[in-house]
PDB file of N, CA and C in Angstrom:
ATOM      1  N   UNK A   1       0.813  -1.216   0.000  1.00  0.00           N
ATOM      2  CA  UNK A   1       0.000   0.000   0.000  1.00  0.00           C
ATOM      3  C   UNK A   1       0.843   1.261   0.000  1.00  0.00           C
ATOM      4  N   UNK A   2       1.893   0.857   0.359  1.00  0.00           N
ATOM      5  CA  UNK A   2       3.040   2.484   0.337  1.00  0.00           C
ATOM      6  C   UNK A   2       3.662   2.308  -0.910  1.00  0.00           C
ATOM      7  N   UNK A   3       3.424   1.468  -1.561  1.00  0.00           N
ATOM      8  CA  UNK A   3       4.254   1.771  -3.052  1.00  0.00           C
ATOM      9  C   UNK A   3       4.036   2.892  -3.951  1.00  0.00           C
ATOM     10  N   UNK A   4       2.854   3.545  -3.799  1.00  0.00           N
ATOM     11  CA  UNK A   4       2.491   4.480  -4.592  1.00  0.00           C
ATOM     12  C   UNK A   4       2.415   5.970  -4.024  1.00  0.00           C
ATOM     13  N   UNK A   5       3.308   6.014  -2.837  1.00  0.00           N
ATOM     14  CA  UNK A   5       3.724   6.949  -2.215  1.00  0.00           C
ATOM     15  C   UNK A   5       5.195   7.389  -3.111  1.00  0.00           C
ATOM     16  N   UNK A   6       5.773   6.435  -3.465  1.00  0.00           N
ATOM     17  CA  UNK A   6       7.189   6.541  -4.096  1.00  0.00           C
ATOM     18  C   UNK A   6       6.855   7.504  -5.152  1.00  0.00           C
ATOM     19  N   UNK A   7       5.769   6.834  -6.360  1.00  0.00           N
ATOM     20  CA  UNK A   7       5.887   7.923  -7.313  1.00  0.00           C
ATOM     21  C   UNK A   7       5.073   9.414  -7.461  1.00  0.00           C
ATOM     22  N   UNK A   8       4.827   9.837  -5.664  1.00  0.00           N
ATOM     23  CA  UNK A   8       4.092  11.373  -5.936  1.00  0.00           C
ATOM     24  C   UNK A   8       5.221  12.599  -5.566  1.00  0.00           C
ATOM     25  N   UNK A   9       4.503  13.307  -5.908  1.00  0.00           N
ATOM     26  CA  UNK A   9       5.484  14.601  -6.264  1.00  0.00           C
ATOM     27  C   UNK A   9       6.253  14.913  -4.935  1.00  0.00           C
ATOM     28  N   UNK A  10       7.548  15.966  -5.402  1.00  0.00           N
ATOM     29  CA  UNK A  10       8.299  16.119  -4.067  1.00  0.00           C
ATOM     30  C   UNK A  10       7.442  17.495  -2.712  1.00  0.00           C
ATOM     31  N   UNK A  11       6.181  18.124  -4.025  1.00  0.00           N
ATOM     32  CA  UNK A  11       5.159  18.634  -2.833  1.00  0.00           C
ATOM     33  C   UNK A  11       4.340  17.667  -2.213  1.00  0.00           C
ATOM     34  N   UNK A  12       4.270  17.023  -2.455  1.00  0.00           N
ATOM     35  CA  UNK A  12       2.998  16.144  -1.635  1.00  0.00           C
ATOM     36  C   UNK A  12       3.886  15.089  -0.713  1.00  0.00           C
ATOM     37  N   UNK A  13       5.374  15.539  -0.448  1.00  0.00           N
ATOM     38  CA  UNK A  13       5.596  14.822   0.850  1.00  0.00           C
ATOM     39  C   UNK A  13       6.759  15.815   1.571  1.00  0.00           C
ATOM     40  N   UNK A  14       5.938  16.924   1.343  1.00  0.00           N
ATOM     41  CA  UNK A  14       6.358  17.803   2.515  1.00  0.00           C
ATOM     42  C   UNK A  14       5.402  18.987   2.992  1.00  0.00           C
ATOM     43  N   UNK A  15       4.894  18.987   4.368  1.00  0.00           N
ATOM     44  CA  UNK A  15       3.871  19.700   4.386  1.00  0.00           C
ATOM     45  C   UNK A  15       4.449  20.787   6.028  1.00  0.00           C
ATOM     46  N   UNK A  16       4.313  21.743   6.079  1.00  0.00           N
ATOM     47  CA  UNK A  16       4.960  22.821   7.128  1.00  0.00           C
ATOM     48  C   UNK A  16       6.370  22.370   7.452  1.00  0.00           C
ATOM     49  N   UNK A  17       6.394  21.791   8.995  1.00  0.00           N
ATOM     50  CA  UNK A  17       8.054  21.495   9.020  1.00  0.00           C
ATOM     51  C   UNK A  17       7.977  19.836   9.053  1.00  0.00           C
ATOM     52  N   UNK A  18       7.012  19.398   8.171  1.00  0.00           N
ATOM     53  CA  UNK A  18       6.968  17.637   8.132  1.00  0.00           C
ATOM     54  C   UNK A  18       7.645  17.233   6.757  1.00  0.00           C
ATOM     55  N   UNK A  19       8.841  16.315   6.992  1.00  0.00           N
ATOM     56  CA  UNK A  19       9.192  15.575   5.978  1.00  0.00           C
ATOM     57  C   UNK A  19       8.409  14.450   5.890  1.00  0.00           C
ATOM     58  N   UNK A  20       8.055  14.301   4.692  1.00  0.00           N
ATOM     59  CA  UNK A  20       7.488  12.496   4.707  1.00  0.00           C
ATOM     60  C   UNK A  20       6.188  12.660   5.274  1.00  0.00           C
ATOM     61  N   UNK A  21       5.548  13.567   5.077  1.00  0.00           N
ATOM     62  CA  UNK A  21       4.170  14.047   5.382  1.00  0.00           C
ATOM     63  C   UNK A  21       2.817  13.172   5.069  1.00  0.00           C
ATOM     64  N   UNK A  22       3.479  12.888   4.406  1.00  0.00           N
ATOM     65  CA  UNK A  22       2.031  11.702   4.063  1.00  0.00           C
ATOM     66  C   UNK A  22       2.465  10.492   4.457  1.00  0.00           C
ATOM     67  N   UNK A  23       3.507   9.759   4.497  1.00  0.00           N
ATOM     68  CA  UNK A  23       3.735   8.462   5.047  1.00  0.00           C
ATOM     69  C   UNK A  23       3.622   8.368   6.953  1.00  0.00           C
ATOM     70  N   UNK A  24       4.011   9.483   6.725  1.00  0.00           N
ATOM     71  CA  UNK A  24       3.697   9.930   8.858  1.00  0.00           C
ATOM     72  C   UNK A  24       2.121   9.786   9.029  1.00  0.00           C
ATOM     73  N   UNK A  25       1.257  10.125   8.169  1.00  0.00           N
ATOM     74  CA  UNK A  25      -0.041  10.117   8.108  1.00  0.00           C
ATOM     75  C   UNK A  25      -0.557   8.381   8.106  1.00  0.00           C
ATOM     76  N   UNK A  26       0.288   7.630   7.371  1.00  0.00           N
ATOM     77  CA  UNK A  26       0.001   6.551   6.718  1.00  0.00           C
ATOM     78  C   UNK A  26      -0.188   5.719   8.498  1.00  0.00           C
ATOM     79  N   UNK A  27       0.903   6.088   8.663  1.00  0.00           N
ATOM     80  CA  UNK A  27       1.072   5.050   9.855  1.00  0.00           C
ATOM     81  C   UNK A  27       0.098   5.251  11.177  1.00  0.00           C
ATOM     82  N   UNK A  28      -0.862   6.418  11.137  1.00  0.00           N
ATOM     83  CA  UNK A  28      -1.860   6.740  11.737  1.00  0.00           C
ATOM     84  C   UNK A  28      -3.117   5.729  11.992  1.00  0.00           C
ATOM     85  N   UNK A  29      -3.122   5.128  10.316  1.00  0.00           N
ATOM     86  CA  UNK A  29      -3.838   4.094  10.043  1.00  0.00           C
ATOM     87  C   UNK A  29      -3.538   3.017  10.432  1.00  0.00           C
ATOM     88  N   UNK A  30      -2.303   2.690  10.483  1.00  0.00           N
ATOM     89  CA  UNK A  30      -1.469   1.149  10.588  1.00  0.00           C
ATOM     90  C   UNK A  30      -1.522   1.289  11.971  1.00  0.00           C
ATOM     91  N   UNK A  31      -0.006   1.736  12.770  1.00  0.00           N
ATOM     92  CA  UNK A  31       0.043   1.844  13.971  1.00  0.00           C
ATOM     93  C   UNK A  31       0.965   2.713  14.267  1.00  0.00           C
ATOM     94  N   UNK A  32       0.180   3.693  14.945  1.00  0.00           N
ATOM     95  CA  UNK A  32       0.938   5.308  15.369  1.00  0.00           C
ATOM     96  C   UNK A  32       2.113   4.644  15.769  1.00  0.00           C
ATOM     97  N   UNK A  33       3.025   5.530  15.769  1.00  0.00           N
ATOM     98  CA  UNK A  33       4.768   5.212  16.221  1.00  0.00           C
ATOM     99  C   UNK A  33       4.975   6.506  17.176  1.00  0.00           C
ATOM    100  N   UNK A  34       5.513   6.204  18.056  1.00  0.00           N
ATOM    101  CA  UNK A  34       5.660   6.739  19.425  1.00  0.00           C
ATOM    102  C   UNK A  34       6.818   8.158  18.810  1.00  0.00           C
ATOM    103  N   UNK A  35       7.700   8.047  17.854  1.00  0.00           N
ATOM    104  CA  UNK A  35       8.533   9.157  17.416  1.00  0.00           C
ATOM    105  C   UNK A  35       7.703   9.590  15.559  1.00  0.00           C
ATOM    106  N   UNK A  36       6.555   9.681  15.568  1.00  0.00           N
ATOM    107  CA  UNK A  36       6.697   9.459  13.783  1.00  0.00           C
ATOM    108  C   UNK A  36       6.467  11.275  13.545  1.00  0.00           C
ATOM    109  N   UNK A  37       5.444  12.024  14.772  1.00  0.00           N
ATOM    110  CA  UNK A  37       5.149  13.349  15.306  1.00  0.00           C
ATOM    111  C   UNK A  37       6.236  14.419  15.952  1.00  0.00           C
ATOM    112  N   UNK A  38       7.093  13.850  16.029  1.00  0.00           N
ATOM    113  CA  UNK A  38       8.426  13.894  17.033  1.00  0.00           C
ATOM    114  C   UNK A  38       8.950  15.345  16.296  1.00  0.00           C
ATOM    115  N   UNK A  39       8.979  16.512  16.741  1.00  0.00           N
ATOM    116  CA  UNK A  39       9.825  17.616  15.833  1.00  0.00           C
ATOM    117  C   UNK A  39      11.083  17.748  15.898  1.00  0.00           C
ATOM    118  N   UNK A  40      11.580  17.081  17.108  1.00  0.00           N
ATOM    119  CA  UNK A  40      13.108  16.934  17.446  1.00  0.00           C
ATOM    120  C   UNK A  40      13.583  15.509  17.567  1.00  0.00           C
ATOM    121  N   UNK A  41      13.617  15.296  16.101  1.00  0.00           N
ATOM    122  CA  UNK A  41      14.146  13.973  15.969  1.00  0.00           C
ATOM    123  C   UNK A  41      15.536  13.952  15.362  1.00  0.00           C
ATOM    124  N   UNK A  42      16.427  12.944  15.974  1.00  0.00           N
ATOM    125  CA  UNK A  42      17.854  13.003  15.970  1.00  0.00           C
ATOM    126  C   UNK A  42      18.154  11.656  14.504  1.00  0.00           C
ATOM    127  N   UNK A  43      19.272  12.101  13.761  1.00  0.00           N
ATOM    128  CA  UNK A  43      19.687  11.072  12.549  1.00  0.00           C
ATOM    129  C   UNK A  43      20.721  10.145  14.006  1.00  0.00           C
ATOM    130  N   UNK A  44      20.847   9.503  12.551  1.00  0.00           N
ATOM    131  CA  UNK A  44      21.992   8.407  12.971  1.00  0.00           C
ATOM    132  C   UNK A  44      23.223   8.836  13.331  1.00  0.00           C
ATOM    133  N   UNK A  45      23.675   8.854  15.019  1.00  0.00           N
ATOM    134  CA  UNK A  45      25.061   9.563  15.169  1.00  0.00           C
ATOM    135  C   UNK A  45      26.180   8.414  15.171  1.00  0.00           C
ATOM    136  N   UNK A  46      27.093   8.322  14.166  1.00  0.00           N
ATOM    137  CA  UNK A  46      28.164   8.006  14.208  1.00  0.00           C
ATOM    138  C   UNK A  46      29.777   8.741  14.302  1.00  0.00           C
ATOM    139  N   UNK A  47      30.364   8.258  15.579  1.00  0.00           N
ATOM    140  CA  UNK A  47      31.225   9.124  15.747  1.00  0.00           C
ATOM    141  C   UNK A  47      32.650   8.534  15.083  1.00  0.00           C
ATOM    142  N   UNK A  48      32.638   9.040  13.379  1.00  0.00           N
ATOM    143  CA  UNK A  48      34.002   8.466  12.968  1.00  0.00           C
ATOM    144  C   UNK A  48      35.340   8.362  13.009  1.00  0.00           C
ATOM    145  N   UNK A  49      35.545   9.618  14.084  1.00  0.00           N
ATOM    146  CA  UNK A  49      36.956   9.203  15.053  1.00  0.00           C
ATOM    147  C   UNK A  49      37.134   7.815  15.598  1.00  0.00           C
ATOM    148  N   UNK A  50      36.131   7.656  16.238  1.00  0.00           N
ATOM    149  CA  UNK A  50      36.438   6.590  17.141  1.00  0.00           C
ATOM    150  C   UNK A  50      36.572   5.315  16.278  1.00  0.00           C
ATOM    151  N   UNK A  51      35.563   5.416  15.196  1.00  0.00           N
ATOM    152  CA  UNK A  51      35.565   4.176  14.532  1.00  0.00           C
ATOM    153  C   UNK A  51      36.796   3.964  13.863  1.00  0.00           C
ATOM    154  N   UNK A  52      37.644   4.704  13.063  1.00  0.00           N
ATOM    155  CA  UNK A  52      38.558   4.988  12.658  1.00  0.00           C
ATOM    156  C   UNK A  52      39.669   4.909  13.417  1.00  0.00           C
ATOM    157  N   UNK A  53      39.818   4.954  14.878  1.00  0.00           N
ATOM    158  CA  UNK A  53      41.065   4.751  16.082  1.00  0.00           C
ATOM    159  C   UNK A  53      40.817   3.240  16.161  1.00  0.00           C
ATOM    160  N   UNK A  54      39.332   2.372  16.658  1.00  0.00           N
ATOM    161  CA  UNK A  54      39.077   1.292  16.793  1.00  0.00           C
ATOM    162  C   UNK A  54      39.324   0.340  15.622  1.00  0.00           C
ATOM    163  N   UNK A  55      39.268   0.548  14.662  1.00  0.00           N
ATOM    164  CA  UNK A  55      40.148   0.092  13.640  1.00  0.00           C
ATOM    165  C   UNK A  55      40.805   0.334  12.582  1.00  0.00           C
ATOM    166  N   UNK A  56      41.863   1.156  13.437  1.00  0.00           N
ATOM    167  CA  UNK A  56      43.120   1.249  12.596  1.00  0.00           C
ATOM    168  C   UNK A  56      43.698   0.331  11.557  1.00  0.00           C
ATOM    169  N   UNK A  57      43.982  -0.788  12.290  1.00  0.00           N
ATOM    170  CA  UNK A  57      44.573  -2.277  12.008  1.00  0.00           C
ATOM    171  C   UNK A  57      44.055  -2.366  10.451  1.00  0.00           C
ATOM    172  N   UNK A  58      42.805  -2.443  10.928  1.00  0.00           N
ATOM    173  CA  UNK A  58      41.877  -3.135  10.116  1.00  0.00           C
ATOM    174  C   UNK A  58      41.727  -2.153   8.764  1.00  0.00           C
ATOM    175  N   UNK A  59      41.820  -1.039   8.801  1.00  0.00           N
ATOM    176  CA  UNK A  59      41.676   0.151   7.903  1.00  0.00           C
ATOM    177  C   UNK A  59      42.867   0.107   7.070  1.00  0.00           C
ATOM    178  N   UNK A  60      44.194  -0.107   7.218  1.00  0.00           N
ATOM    179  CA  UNK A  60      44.992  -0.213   7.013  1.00  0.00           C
ATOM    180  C   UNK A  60      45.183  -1.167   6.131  1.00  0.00           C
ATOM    181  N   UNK A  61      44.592  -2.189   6.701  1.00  0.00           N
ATOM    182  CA  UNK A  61      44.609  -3.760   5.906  1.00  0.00           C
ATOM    183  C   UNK A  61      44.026  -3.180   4.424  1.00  0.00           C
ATOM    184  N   UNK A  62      43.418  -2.775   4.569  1.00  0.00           N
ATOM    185  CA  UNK A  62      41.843  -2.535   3.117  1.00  0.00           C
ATOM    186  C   UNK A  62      42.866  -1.783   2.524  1.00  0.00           C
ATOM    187  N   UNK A  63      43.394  -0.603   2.583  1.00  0.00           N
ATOM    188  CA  UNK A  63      44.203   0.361   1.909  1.00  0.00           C
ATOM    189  C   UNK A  63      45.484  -0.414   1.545  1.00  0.00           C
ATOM    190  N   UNK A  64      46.152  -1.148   1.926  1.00  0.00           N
ATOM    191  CA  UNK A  64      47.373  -1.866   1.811  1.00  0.00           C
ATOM    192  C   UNK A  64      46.477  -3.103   1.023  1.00  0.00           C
ATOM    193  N   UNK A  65      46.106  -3.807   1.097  1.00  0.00           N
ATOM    194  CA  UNK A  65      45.815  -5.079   0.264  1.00  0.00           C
ATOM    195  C   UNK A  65      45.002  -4.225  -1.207  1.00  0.00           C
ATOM    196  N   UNK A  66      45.305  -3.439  -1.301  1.00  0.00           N
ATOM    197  CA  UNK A  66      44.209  -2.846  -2.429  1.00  0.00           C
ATOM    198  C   UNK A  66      44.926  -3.652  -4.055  1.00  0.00           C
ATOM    199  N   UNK A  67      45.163  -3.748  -4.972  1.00  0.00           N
ATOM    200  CA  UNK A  67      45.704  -3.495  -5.732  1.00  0.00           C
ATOM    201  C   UNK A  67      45.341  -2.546  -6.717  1.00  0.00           C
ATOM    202  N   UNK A  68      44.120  -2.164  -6.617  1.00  0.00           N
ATOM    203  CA  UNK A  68      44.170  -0.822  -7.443  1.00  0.00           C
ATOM    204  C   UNK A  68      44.543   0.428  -6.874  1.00  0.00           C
ATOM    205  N   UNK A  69      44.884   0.403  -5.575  1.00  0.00           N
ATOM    206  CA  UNK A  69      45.350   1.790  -4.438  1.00  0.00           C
ATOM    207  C   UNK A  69      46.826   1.475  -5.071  1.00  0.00           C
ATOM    208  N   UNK A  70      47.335   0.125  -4.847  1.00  0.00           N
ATOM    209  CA  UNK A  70      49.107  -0.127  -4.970  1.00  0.00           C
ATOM    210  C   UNK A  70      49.370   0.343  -6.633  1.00  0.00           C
ATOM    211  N   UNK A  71      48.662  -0.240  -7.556  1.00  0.00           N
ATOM    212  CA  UNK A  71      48.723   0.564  -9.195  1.00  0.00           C
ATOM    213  C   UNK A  71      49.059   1.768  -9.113  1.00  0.00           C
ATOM    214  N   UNK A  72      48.513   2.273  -8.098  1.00  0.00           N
ATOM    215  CA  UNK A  72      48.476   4.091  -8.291  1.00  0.00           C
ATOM    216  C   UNK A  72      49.150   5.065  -7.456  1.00  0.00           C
ATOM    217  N   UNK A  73      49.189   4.487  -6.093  1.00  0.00           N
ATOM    218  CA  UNK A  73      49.718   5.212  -5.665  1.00  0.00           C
ATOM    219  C   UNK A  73      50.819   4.683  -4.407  1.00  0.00           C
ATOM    220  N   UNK A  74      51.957   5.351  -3.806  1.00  0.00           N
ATOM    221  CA  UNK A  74      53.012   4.583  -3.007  1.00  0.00           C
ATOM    222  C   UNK A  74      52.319   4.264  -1.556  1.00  0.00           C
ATOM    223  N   UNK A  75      51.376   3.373  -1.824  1.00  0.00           N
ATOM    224  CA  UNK A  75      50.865   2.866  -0.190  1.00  0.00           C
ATOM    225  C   UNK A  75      51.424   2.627   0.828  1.00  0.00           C
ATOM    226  N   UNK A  76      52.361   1.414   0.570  1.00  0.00           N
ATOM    227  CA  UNK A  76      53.092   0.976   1.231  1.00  0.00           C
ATOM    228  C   UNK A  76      53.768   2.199   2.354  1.00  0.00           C
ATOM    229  N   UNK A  77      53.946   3.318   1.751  1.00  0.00           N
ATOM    230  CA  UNK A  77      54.811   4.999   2.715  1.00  0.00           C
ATOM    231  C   UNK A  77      53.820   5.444   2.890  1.00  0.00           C
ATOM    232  N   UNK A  78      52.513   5.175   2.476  1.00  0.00           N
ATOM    233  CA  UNK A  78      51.422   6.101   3.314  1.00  0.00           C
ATOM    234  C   UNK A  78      51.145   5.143   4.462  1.00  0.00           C
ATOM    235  N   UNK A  79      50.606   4.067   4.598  1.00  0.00           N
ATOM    236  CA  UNK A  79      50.776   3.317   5.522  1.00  0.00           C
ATOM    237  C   UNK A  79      52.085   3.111   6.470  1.00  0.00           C
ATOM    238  N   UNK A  80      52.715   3.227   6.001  1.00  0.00           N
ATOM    239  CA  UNK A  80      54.113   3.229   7.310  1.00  0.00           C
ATOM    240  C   UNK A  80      54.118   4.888   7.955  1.00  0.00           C
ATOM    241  N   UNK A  81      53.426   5.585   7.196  1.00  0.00           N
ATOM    242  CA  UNK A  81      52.670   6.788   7.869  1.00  0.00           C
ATOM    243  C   UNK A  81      52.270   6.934   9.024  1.00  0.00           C
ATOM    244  N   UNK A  82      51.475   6.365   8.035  1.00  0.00           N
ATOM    245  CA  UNK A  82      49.876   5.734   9.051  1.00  0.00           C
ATOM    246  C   UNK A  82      49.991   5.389  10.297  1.00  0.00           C
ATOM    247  N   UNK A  83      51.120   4.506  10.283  1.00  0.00           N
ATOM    248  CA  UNK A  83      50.998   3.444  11.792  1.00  0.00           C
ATOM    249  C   UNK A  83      52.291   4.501  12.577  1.00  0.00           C
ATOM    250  N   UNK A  84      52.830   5.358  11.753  1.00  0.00           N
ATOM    251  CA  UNK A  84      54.153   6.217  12.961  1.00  0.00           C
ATOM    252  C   UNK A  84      52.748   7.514  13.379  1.00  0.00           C
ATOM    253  N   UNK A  85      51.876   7.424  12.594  1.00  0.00           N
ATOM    254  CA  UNK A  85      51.302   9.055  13.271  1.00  0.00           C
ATOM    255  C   UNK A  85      49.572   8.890  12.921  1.00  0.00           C
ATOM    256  N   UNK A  86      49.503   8.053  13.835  1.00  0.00           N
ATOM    257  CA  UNK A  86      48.000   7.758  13.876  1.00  0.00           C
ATOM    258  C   UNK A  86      47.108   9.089  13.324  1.00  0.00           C
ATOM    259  N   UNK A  87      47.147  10.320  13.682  1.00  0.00           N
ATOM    260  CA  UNK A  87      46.427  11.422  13.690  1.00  0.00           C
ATOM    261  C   UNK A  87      45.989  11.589  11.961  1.00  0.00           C
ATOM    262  N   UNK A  88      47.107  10.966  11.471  1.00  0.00           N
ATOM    263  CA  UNK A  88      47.246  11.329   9.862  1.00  0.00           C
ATOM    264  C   UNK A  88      45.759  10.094   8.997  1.00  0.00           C
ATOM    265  N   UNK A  89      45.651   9.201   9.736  1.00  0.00           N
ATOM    266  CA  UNK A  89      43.991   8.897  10.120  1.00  0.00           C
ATOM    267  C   UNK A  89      42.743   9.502   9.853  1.00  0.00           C
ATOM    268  N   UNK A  90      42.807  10.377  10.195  1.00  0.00           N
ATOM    269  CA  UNK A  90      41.749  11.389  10.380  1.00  0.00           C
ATOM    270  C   UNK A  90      41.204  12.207   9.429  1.00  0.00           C
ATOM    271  N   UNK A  91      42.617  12.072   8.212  1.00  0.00           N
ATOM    272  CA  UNK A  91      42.687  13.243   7.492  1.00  0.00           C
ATOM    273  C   UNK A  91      41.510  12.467   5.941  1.00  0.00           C
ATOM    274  N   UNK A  92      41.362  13.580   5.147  1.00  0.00           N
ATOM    275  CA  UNK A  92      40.269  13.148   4.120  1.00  0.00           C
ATOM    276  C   UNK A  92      40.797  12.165   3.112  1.00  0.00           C
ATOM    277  N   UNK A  93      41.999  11.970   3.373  1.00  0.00           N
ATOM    278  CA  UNK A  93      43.218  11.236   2.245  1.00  0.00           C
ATOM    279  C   UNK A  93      42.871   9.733   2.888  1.00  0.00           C
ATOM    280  N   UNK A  94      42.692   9.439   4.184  1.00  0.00           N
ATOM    281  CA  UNK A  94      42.481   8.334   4.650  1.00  0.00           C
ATOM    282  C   UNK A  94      41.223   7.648   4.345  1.00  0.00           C
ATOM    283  N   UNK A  95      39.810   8.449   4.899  1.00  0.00           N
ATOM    284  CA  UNK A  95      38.992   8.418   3.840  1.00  0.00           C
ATOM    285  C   UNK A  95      38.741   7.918   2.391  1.00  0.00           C
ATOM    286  N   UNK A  96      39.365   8.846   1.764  1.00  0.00           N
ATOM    287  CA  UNK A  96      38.768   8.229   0.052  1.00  0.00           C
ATOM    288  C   UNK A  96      39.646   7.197   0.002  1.00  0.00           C
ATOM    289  N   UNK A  97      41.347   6.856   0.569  1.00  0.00           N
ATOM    290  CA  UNK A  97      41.611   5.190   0.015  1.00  0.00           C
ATOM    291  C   UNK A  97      41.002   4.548   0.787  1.00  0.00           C
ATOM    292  N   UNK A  98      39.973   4.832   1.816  1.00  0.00           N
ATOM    293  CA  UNK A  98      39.458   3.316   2.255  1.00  0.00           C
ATOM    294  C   UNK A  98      38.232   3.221   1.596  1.00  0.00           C
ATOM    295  N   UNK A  99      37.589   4.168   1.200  1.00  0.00           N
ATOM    296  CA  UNK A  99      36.556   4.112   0.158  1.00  0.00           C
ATOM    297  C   UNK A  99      36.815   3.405  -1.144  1.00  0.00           C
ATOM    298  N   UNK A 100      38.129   3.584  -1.772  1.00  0.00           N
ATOM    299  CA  UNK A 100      38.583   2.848  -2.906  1.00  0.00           C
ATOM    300  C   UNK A 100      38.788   1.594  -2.433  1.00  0.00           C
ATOM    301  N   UNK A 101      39.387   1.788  -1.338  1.00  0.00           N
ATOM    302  CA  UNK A 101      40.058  -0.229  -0.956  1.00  0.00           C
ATOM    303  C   UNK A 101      38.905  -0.881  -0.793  1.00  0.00           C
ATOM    304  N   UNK A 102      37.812  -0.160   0.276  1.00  0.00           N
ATOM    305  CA  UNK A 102      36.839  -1.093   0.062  1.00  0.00           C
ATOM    306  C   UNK A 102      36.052  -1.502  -1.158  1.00  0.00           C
ATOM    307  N   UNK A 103      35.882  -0.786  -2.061  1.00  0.00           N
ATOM    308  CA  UNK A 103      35.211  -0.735  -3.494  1.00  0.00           C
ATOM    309  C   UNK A 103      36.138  -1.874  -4.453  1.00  0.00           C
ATOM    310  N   UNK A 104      37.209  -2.096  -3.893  1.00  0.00           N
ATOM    311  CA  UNK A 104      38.190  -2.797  -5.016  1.00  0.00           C
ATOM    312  C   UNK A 104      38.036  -4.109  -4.301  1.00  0.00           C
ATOM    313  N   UNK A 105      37.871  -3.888  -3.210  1.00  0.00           N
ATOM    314  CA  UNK A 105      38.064  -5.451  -2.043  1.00  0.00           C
ATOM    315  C   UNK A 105      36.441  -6.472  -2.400  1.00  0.00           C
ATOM    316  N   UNK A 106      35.310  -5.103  -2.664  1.00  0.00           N
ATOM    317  CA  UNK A 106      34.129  -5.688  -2.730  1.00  0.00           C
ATOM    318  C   UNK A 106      33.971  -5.810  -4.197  1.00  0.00           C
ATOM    319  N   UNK A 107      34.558  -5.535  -5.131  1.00  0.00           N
ATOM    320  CA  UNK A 107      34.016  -5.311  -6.801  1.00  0.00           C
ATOM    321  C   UNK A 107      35.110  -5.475  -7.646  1.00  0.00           C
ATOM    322  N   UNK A 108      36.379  -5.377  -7.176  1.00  0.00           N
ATOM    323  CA  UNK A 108      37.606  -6.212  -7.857  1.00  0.00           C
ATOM    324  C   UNK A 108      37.880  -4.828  -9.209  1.00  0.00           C
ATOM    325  N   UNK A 109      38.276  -3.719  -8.615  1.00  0.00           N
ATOM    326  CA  UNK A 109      38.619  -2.785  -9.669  1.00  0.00           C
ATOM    327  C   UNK A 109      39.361  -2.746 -10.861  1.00  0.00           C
ATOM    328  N   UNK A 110      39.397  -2.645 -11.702  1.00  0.00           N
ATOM    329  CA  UNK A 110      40.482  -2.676 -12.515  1.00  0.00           C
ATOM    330  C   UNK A 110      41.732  -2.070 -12.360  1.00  0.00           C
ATOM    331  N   UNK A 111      43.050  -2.522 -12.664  1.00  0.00           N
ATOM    332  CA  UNK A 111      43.990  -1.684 -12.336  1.00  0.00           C
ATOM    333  C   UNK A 111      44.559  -0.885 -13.793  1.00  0.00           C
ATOM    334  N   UNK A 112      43.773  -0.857 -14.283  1.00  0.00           N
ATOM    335  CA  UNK A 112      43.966   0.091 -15.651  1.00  0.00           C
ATOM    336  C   UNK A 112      43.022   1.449 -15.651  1.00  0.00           C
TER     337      UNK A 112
END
């Protein structure tokens, strides 16, 4: 019955300060939800420091086993980086190769 919520317009699912204005409605019918009215509702907090300190090891692994990170660029000295100055972690460079390592680890990138 919510499938045909997908294809209506981007006015008809926003009404004052309600996102999803009509599916909040929907569930009125089904079964009210204790947050669906909620005006101070919080997203998903993930704190990526920590996740990123908690696995270092492991982050490391993905960026170092890459072979499309090793094609391209001198890993091996960013990682021996890595492990003399943890902080360097943090930075947005750490980020996008673990975004690539994981993408190559899960989908087998080309190294061309």
């Amino acid at each position: 019955r919510l499938i045909p919520f997908l294809g209506t317009g981007y006015a008809t699912k926003f009404h004052d300060q309600w996102n999803k204005h009509r599916l909040r409605r929907l569930f009125d019918a089904l079964t009210p939800l204790p947050t669906q009215w909620r005006q101070q509702k919080q997203g998903f907090r993930w704190n990526g420091k920590a996740f990123i300190r908690d696995n270092r090891d492991r982050i490391l692994e993905v960026i170092d086993g890459s072979p499309y990170l090793n094609g391209r660029f001198n890993i091996r000295a960013y990682v021996d980086h890595a492990r003399r100055h943890p902080r360097c972690l943090q930075s947005g460079v750490t980020l996008r190769l673990l975004c690539l390592g994981g993408l190559d680890a899960a989908l087998g990138l080309a190294a061309d």
